[in-house]
Structure formats: structure tokens, C-alpha cells
C-alpha atoms as a PDB file:
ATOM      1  CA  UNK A   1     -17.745  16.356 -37.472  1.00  0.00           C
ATOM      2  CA  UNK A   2     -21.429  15.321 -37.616  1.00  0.00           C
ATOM      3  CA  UNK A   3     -23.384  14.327 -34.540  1.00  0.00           C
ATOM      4  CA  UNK A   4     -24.195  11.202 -36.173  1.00  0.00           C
ATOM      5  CA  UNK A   5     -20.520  10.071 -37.164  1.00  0.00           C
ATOM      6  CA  UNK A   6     -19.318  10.666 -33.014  1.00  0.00           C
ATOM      7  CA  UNK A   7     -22.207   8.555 -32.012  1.00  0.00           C
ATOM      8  CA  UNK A   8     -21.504   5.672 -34.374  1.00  0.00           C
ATOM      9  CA  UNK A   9     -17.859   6.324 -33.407  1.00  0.00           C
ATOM     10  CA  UNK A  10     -18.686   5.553 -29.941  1.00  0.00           C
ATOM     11  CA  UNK A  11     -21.256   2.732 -30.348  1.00  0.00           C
ATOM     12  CA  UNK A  12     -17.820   0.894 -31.208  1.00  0.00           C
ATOM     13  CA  UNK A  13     -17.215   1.383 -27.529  1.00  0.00           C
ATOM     14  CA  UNK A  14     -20.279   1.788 -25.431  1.00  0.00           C
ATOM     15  CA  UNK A  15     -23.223  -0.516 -25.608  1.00  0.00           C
ATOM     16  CA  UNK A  16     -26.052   1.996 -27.226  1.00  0.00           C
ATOM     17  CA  UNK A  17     -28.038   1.552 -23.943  1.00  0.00           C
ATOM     18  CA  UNK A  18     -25.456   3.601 -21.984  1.00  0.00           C
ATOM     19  CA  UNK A  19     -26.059   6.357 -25.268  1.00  0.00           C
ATOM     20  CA  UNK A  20     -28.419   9.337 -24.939  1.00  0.00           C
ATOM     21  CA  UNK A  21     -29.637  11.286 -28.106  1.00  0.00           C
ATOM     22  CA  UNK A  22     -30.555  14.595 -26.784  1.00  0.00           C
ATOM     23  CA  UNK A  23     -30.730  14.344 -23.413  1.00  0.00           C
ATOM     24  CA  UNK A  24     -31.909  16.823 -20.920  1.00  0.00           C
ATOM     25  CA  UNK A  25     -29.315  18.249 -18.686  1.00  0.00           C
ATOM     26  CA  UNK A  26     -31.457  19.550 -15.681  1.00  0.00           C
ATOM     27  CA  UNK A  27     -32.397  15.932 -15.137  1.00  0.00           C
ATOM     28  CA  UNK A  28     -28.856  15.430 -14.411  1.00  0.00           C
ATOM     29  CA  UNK A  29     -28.217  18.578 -12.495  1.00  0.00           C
ATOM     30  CA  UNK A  30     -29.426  19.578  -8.973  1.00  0.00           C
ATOM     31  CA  UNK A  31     -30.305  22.802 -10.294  1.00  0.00           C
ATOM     32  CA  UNK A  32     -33.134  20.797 -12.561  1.00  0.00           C
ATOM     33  CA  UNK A  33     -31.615  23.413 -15.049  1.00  0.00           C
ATOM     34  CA  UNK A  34     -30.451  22.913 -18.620  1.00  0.00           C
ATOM     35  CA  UNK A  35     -30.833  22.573 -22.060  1.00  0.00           C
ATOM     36  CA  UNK A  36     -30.597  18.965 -23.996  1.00  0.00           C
ATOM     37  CA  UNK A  37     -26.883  17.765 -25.017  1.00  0.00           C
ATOM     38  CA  UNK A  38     -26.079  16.480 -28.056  1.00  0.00           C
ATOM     39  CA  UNK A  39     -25.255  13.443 -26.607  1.00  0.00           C
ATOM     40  CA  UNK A  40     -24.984  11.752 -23.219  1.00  0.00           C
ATOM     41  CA  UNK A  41     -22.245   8.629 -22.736  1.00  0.00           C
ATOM     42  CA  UNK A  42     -21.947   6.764 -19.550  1.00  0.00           C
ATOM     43  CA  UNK A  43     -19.408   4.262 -19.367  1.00  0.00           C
ATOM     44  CA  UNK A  44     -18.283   1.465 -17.087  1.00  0.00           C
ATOM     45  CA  UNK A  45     -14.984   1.173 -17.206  1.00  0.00           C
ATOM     46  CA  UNK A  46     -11.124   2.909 -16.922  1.00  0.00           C
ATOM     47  CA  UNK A  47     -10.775   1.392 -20.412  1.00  0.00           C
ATOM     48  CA  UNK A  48     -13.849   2.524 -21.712  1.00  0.00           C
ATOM     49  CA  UNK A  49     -12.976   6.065 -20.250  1.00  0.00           C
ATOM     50  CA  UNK A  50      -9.635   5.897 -21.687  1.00  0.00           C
ATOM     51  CA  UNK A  51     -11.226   4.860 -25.301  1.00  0.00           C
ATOM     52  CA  UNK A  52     -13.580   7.665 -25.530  1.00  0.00           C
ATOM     53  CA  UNK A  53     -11.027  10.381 -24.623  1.00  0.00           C
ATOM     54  CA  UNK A  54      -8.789   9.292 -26.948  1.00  0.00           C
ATOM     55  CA  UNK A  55     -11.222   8.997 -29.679  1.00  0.00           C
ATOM     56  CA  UNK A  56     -12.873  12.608 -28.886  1.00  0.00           C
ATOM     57  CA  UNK A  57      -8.957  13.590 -29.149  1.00  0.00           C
ATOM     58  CA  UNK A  58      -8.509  12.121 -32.090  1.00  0.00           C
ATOM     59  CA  UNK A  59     -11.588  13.519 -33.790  1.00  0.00           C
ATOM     60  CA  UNK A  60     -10.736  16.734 -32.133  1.00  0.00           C
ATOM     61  CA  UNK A  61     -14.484  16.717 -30.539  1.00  0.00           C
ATOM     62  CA  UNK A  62     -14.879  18.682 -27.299  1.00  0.00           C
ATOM     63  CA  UNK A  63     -16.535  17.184 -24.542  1.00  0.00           C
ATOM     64  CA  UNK A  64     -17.687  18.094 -20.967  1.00  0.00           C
ATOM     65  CA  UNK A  65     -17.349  15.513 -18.020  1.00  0.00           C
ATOM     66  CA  UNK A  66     -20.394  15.539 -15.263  1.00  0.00           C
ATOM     67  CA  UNK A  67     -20.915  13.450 -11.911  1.00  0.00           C
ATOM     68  CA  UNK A  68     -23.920  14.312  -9.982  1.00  0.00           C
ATOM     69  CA  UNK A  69     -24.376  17.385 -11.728  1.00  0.00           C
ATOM     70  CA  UNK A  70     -24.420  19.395  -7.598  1.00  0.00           C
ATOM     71  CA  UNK A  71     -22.479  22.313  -8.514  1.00  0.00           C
ATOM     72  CA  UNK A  72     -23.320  23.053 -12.268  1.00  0.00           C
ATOM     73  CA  UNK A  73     -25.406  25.708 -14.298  1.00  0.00           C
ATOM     74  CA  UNK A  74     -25.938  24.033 -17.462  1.00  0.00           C
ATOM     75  CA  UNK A  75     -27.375  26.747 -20.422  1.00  0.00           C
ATOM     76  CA  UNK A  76     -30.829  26.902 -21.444  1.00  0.00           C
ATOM     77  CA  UNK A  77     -30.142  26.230 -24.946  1.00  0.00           C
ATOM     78  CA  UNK A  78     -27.868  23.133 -23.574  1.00  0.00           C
ATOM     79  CA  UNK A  79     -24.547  21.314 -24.476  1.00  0.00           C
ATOM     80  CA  UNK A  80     -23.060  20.976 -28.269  1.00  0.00           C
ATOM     81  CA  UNK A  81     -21.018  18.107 -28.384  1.00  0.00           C
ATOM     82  CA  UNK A  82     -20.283  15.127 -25.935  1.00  0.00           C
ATOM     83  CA  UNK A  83     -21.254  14.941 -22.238  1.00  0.00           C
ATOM     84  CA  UNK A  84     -19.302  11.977 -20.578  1.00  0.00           C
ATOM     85  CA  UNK A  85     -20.937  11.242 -16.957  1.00  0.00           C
ATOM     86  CA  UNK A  86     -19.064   8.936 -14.723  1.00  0.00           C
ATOM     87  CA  UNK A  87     -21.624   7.960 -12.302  1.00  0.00           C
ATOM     88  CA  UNK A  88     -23.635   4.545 -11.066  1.00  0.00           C
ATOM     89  CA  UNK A  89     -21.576   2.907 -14.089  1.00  0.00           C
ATOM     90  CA  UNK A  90     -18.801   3.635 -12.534  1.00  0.00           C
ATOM     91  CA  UNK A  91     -18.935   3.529  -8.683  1.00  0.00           C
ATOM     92  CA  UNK A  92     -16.909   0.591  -7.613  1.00  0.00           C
ATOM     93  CA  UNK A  93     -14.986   0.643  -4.436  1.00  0.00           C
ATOM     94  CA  UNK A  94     -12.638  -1.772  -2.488  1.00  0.00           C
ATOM     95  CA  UNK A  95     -11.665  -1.832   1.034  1.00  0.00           C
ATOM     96  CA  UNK A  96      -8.766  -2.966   2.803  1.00  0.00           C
ATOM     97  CA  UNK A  97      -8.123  -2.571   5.827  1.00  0.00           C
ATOM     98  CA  UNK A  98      -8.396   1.614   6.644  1.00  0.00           C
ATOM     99  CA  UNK A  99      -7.860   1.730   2.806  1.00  0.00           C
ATOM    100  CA  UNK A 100     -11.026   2.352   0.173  1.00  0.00           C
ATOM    101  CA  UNK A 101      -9.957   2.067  -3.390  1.00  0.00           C
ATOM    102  CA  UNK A 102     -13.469   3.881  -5.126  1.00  0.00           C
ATOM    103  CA  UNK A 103     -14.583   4.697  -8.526  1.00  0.00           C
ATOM    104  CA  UNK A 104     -14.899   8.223  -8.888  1.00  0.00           C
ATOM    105  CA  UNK A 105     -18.285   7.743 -10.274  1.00  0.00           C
ATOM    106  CA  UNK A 106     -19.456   6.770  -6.145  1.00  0.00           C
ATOM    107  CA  UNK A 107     -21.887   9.588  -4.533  1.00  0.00           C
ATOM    108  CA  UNK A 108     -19.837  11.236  -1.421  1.00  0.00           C
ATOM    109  CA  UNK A 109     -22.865  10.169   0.582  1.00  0.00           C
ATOM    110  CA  UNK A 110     -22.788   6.620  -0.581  1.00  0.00           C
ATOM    111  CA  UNK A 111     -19.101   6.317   0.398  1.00  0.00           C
ATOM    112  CA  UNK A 112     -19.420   7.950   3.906  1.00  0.00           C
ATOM    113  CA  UNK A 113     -22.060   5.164   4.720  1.00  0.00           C
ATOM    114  CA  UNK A 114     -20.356   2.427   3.478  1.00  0.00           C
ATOM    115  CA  UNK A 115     -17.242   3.886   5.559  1.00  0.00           C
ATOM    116  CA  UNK A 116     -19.339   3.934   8.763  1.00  0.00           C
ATOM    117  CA  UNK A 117     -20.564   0.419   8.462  1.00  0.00           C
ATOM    118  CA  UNK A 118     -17.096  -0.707   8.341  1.00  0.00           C
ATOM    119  CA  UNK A 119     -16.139   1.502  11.260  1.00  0.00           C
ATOM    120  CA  UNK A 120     -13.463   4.129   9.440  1.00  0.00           C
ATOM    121  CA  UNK A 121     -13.306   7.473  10.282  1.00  0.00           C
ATOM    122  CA  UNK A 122     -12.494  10.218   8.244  1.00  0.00           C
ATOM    123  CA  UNK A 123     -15.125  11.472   5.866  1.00  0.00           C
ATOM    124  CA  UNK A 124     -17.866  11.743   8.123  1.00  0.00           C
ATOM    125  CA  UNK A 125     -17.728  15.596   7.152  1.00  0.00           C
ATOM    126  CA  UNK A 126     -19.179  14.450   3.815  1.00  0.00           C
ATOM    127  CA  UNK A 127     -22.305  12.376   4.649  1.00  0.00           C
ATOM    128  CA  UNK A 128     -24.419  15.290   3.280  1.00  0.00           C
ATOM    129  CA  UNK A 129     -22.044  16.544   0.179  1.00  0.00           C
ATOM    130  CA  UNK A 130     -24.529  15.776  -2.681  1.00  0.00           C
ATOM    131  CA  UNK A 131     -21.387  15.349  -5.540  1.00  0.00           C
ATOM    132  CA  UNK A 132     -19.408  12.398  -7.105  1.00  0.00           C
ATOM    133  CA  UNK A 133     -16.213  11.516  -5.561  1.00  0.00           C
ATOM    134  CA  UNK A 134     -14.739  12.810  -8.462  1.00  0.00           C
ATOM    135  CA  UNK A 135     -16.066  15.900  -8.338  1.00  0.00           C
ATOM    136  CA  UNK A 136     -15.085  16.402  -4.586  1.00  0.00           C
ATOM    137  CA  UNK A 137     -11.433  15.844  -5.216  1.00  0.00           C
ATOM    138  CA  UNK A 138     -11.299  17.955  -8.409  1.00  0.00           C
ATOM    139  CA  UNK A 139     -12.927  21.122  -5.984  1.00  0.00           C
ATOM    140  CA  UNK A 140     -11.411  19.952  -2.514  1.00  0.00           C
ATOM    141  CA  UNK A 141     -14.439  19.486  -0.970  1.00  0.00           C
ATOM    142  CA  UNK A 142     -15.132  20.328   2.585  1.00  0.00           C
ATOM    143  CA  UNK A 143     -17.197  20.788   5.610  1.00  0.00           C
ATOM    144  CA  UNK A 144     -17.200  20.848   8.930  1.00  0.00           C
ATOM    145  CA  UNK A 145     -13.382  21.300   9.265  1.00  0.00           C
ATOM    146  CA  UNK A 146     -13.150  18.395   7.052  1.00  0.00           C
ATOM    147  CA  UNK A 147     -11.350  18.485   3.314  1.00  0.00           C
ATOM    148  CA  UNK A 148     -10.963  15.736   0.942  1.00  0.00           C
ATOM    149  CA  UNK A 149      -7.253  16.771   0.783  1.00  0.00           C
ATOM    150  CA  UNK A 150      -7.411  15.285   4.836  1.00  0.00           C
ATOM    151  CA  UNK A 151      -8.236  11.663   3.348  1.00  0.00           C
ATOM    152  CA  UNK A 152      -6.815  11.120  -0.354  1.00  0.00           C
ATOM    153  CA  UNK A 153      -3.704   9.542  -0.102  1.00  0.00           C
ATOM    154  CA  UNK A 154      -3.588   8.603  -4.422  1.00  0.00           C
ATOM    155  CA  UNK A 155      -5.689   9.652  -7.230  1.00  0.00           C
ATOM    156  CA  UNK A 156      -5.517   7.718 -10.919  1.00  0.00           C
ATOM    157  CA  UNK A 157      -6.531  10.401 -12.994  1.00  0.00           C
ATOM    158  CA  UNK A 158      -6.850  11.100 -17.194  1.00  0.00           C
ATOM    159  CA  UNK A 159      -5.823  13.757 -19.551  1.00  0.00           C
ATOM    160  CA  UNK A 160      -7.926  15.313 -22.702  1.00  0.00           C
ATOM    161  CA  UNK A 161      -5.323  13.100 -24.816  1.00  0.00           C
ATOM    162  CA  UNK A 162      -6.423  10.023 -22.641  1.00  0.00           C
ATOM    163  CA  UNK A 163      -3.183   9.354 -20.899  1.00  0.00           C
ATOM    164  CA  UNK A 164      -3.520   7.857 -17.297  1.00  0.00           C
ATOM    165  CA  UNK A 165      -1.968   9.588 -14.665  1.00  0.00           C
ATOM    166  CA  UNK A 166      -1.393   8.688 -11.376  1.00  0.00           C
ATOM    167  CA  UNK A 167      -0.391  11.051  -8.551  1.00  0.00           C
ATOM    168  CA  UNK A 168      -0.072  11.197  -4.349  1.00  0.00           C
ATOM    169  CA  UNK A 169      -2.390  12.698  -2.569  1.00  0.00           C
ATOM    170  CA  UNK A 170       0.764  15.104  -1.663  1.00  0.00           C
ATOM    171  CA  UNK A 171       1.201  16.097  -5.474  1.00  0.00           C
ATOM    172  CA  UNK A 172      -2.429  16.854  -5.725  1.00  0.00           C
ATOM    173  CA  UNK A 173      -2.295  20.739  -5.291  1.00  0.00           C
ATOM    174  CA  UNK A 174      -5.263  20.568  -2.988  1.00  0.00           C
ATOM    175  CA  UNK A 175      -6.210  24.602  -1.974  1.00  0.00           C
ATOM    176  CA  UNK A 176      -9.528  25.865  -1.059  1.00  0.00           C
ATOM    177  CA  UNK A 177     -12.060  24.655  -4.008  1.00  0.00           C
ATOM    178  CA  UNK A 178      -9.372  23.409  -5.887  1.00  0.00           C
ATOM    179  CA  UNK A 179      -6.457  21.111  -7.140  1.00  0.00           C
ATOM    180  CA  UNK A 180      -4.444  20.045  -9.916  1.00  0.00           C
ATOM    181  CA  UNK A 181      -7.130  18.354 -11.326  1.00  0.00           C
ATOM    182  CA  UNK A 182      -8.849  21.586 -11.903  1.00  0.00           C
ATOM    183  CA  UNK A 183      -5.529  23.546 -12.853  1.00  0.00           C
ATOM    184  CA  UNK A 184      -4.546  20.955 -15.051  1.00  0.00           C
ATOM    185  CA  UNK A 185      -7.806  20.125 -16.672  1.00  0.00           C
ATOM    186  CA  UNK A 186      -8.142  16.513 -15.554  1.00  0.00           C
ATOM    187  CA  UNK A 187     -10.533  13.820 -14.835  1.00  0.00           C
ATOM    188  CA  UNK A 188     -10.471  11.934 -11.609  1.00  0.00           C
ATOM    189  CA  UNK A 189     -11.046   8.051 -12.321  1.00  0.00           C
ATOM    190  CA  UNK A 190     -10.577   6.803  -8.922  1.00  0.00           C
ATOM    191  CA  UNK A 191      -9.209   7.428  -5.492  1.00  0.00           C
ATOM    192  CA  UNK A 192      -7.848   6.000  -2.697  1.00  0.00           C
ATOM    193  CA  UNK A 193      -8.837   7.012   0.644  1.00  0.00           C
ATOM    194  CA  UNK A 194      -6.618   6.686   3.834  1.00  0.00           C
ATOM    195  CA  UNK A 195      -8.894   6.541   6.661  1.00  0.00           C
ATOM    196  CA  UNK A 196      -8.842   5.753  10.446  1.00  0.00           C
ATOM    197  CA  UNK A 197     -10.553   2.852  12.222  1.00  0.00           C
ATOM    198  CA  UNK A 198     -13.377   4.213  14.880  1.00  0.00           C
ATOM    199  CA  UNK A 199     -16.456   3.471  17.136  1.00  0.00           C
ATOM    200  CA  UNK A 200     -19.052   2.808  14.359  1.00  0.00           C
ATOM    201  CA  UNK A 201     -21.631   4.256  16.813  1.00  0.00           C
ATOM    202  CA  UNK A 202     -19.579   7.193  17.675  1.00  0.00           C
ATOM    203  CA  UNK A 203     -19.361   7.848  13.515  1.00  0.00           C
ATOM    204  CA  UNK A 204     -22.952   7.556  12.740  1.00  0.00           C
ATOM    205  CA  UNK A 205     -23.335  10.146  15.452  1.00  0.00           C
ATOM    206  CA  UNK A 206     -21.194  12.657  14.225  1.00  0.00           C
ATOM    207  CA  UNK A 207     -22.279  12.431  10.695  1.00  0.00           C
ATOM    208  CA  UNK A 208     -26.034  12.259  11.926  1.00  0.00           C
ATOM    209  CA  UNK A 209     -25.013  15.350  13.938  1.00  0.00           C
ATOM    210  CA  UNK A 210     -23.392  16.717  10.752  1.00  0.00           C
ATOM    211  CA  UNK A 211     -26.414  16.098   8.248  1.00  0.00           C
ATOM    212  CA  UNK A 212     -28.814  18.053  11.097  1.00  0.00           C
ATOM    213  CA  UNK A 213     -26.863  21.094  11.083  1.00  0.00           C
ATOM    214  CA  UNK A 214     -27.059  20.945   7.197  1.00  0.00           C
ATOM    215  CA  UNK A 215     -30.781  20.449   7.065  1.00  0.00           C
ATOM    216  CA  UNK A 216     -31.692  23.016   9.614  1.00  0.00           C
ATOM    217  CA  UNK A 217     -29.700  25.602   7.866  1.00  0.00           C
ATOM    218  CA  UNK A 218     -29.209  24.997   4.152  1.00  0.00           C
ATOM    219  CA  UNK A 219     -32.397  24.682   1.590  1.00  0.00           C
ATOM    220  CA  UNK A 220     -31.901  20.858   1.007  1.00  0.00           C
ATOM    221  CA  UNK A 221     -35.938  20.622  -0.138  1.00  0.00           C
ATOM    222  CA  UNK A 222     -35.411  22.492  -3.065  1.00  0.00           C
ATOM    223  CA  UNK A 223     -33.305  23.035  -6.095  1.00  0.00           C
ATOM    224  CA  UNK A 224     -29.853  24.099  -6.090  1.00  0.00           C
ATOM    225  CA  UNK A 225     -26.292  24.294  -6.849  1.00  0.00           C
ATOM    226  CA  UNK A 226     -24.974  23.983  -3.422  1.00  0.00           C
ATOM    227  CA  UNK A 227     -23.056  27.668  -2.121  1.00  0.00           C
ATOM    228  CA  UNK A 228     -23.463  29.384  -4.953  1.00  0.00           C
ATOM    229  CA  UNK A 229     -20.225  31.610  -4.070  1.00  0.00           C
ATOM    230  CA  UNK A 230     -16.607  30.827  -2.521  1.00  0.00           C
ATOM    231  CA  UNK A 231     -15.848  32.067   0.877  1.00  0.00           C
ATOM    232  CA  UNK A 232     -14.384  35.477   0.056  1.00  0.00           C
ATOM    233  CA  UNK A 233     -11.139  35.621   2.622  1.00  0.00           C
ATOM    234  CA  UNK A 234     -12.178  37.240   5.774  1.00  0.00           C
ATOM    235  CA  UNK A 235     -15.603  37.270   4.752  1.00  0.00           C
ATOM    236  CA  UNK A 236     -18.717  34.822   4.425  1.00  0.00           C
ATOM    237  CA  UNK A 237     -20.677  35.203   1.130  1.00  0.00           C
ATOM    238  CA  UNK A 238     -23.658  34.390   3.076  1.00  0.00           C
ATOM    239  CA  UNK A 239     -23.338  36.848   5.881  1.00  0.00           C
ATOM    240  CA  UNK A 240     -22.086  39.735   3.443  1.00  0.00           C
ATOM    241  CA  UNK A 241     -25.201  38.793   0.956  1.00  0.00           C
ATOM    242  CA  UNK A 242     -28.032  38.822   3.661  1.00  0.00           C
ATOM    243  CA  UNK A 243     -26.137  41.970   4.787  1.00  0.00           C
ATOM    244  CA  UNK A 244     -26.786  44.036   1.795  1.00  0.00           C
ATOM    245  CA  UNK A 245     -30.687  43.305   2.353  1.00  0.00           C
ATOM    246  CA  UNK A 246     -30.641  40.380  -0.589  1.00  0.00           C
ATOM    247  CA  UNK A 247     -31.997  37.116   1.391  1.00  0.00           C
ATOM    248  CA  UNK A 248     -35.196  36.259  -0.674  1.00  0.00           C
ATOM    249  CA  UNK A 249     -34.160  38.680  -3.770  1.00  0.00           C
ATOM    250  CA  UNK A 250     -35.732  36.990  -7.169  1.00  0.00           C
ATOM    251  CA  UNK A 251     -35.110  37.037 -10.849  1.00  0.00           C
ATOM    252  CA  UNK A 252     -37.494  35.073 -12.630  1.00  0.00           C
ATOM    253  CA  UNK A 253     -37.577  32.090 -10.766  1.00  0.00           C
ATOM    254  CA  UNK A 254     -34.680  32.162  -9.167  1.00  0.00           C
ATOM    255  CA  UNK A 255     -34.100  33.466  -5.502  1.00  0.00           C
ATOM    256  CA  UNK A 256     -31.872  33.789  -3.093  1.00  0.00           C
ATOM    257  CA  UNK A 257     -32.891  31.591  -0.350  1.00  0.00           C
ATOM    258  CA  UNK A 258     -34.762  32.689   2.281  1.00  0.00           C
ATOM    259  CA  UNK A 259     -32.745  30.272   4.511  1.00  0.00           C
ATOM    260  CA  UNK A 260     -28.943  30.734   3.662  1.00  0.00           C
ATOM    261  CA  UNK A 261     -28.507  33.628   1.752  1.00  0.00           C
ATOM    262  CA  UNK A 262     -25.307  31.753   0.118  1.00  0.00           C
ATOM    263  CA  UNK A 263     -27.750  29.508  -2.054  1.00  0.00           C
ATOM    264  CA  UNK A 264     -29.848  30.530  -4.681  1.00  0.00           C
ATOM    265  CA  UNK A 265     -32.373  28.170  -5.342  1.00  0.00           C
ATOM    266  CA  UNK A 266     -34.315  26.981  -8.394  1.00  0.00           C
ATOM    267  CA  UNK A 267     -38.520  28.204  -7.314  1.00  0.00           C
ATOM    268  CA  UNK A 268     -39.796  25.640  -9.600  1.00  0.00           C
ATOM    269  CA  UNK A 269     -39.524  26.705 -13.092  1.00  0.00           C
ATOM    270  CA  UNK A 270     -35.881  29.033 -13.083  1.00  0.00           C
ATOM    271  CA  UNK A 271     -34.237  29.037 -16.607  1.00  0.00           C
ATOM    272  CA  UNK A 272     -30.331  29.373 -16.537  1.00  0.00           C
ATOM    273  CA  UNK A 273     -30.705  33.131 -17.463  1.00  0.00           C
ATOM    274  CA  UNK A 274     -32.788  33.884 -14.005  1.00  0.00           C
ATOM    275  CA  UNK A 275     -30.004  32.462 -11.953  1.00  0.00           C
ATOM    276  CA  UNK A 276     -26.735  34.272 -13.965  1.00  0.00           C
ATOM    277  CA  UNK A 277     -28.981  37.481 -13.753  1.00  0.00           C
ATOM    278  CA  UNK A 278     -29.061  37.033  -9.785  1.00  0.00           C
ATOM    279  CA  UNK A 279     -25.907  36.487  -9.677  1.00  0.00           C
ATOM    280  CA  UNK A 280     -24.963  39.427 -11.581  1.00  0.00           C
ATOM    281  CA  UNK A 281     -27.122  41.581  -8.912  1.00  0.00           C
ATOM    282  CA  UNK A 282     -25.966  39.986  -6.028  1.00  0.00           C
ATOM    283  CA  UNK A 283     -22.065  40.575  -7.089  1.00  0.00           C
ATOM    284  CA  UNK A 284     -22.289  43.537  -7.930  1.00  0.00           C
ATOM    285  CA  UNK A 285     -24.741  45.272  -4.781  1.00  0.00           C
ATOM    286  CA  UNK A 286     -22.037  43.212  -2.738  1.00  0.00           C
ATOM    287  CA  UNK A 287     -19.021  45.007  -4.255  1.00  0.00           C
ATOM    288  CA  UNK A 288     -20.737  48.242  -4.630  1.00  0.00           C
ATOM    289  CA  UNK A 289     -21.886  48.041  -0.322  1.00  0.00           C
ATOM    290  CA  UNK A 290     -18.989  46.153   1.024  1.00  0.00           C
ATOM    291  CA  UNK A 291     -16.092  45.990  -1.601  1.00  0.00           C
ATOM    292  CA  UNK A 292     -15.754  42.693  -1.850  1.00  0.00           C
ATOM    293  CA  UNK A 293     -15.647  40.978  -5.016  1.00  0.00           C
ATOM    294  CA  UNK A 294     -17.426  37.275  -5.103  1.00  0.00           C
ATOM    295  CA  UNK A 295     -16.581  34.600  -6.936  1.00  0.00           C
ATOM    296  CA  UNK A 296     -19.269  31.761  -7.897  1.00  0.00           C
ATOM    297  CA  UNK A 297     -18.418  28.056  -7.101  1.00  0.00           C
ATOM    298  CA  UNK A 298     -21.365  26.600  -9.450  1.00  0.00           C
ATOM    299  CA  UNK A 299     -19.625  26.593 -13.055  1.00  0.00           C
ATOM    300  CA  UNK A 300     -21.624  27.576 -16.065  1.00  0.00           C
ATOM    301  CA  UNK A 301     -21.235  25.322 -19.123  1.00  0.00           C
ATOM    302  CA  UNK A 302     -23.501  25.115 -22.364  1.00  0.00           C
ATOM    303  CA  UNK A 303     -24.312  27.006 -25.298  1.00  0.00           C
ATOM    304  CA  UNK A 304     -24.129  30.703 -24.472  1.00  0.00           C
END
């Protein structure tokens, strides 16, 4: 089906404000990488979620769900078809008690603060996480010791065929990096967070204390996707990359920081290409020195 005929299919359910012709993904990435997509919606609601799911179903049109963008690689040549982001649209949140009821569409960092002012502990670990809720509880996000799996206690989540689902944070699957919302290929719509009450000043202080560790020793001042590898078991992809002599290694312009050899970072002008090329090199002068095979945590989507 025609570009044209999805778009007016949509316009039936999204205002034509919250609909963007040809929009450039690396200004919704943190990589600043990526081609344009076809077509950008960004709704407001469950319903209008539900709506465009089951009309991309129904005109058996593929589309690609984004939050913040943190841990993608979007193609230079860009997205065919529909990109649905559930972001500032779609941030709501609800508290009650040590309960918050949030949109998925609410930045991690948002949440934490809002969670501190109301003196609930929990998610101070995620202060400095630069994703979507959404996105943390498909991947299990963590730091500091901390996991989302440690806080969600429900998730109302959505099929490809548009049918809502609605599981216990028990029933997730929650591993390292993942859950059932990757395995299963579903979209988070909102969650509800179980947390603990606390000493508001002591929980400032330990996410203050956690967002100084990050910015002393992660790149945070330019362009990335976040740890560009998973923790190999045993191992730290970090360690084993600045190991095998790579820290500062560039393709293009892409590099691999010069401050935690577990990012590579976007120099200022880095196409896609430059950073799956460094990849390539790191992974394999990693396997070929130490054995150990890496696996990236930023996804590649796009037009290959």
C-alpha cells in the first residue's frame, strides 16, 4: 500500500499535527543518526495506540515503535513504513500512595524526579537512564544494582494485532536486557511501579551520587547509544575492549570513546555505516585476542 493511502488512513485517527512526512530519525535518536521515515505518528492515547495497531494489522503495514530513541542505530537511508513514537504525548503518571501508575511514553529521568519529590524510593538507580519507561521495561534496565524488574509490579502492554494485554510484574520474564516484551514482540503502554516511602533528602543524595559517577565516567557530552555491548558473562565489554588496545579506535566518525571504551560515540558527523563498521572491528579483534564473542545492546533498524 501507498504512503499516501496509510497516512490518510491514519489522519482518521491522529490529528495531522501529531503526523510527520519524512521525518529525520537522528533527531529522534541519541545517536543524532538516521535516515528520514516514511512517516512519523505520535499519539496520545491507549485508544489511539490500540487504533493504529490494528489498522497497520489490518493493512498488513509494518511499523517500528521508538521512545527516546537512547539505544537505537537507525540506517542512513532511514525507515520504510510507519514509525509510532510514544513519548511527551503519552507520559501520564498517577500516584498513590508508594504506587505510580505511568505512561510508558515518561523519560526514566522524569519519573525518578517526580518519585523523589514525593519521597519513594526505588528507582533512584535510574535518574541518569536517558530511555522511555517503555523502553526500560522492554530491556530490563539497570544500574547501580538496580533493575526495573526490582520495581514493576504490572505492565498493560499491546500486541502487533492490537490486543491489550495485561501481565504481573512476576509474568514479565525479566533477565538481563530483556523480557517478554522483547521475546514476545510487544509494546509496553504503561506500568505500574511498586515503590518504597524514604527520606526525600537521603534520595536526592543517592541519585545525585548516582548521576556523578555516570558523568565522570561515561561520555554524556556527546552522541551515543548508551553501552554499545551487553556484559559478556564473566567479562566487561569495556574492560575486554580497552584491553585489546581499542579505546579511541575510529571509523569515519565514529570512535570508541576515549572515556569508556564500552561506548562508541557519534564525533559529529558519523553515518550509520561508521558505527556498524566499528563494531564489526571491535567484535571481531575482541574474539580473535580474548575469545569472547560480544553482543551489541543498541539495535539496528532501517533500510539496509
Amino acid at each position: 500500500m501507498k504512503i499516501k493511502d496509510i497516512y490518510e488512513a491514519i489522519e482518521k485517527v491522529v490529528s495531522v499535527d501529531r503526523m510527520l512526512s519524512d521525518e529525520p530519525m537522528k533527531n529522534h535518536t541519541a545517536f543524532k543518526i538516521g535516515g528520514p521515515a516514511d512517516l512519523m505518528v505520535l499519539p496520545g492515547s491507549i485508544e489511539e495506540i490500540e487504533k493504529i495497531v490494528k489498522l497497520m494489522d489490518k493493512l498488513e503495514t509494518e511499523f517500528f515503535i521508538i521512545g527516546n530513541g537512547s539505544n537505537l542505530l537507525v540506517s542512513d537511508k532511514g525507515i520504510r513504513g510507519i514509525v509510532i513514537k510514544i513519548g511527551d504525548q503519552f507520559s501520564g503518571i498517577d500516584i498513590d500512595g508508594t504506587t505510580i501508575n505511568a505512561k510508558s511514553g515518561i523519560l526514566l529521568s522524569a519519573l525518578s524526579k517526580i518519585a523523589a519529590r514525593e519521597s519513594l524510593s526505588g528507582i533512584e538507580f535510574a535518574g541518569g537512564i536517558p530511555g522511555t519507561l517503555g523502553g526500560a521495561v522492554a530491556m530490563n534496565a539497570g544500574a547501580y544494582g538496580g533493575e526495573m524488574k526490582d520495581v514493576v509490579k504490572e505492565a498493560v502492554l499491546i500486541d502487533r494485532k492490537g490486543n491489550i494485554i495485561m501481565l504481573e510484574g512476576k509474568d514479565m520474564s525479566f533477565g538481563y536486557r530483556s523480557s517478554i516484551v522483547q521475546d514476545g514482540d510487544l509494546i509496553v503502554l504503561e506500568a505500574v511501579l511498586e515503590l518504597e516511602r524514604g527520606n526525600q533528602k537521603d534520595i536526592f543524595d543517592k541519585m545525585n551520587g548516582f548521576n556523578a559517577r555516570r558523568n565522570e565516567k561515561q561520555p554524556l557530552k556527546v552522541p551515543s547509544a548508551g553501552s554499545t555491548f551487553k556484559r559478556p558473562e564473566g567479562y566487561y565489554a569495556g574492560k575486554l575492549i580497552q584491553d585489546a588496545g581499542l579505546k579511541g579506535l575510529r571509523h569515519g566518525g565514529a570512535m570508541v570513546s576515549d572515556k569508556h571504551s564500552g561506548f562508541i560515540v557519534n564525533t559529529g558527523n558519523a553515518s550509520a555505516e561508521d558505527v556498524l563498521a566499528l563494531i564489526k572491528t571491535v567484535s571481531k579483534v575482541v574474539f580473535d585476542r580474548f575469545g569472547v564473542v560480544l553482543e551489541t545492546e543498541v539495535k539496528f533498524i532501517g533500510e539496509q
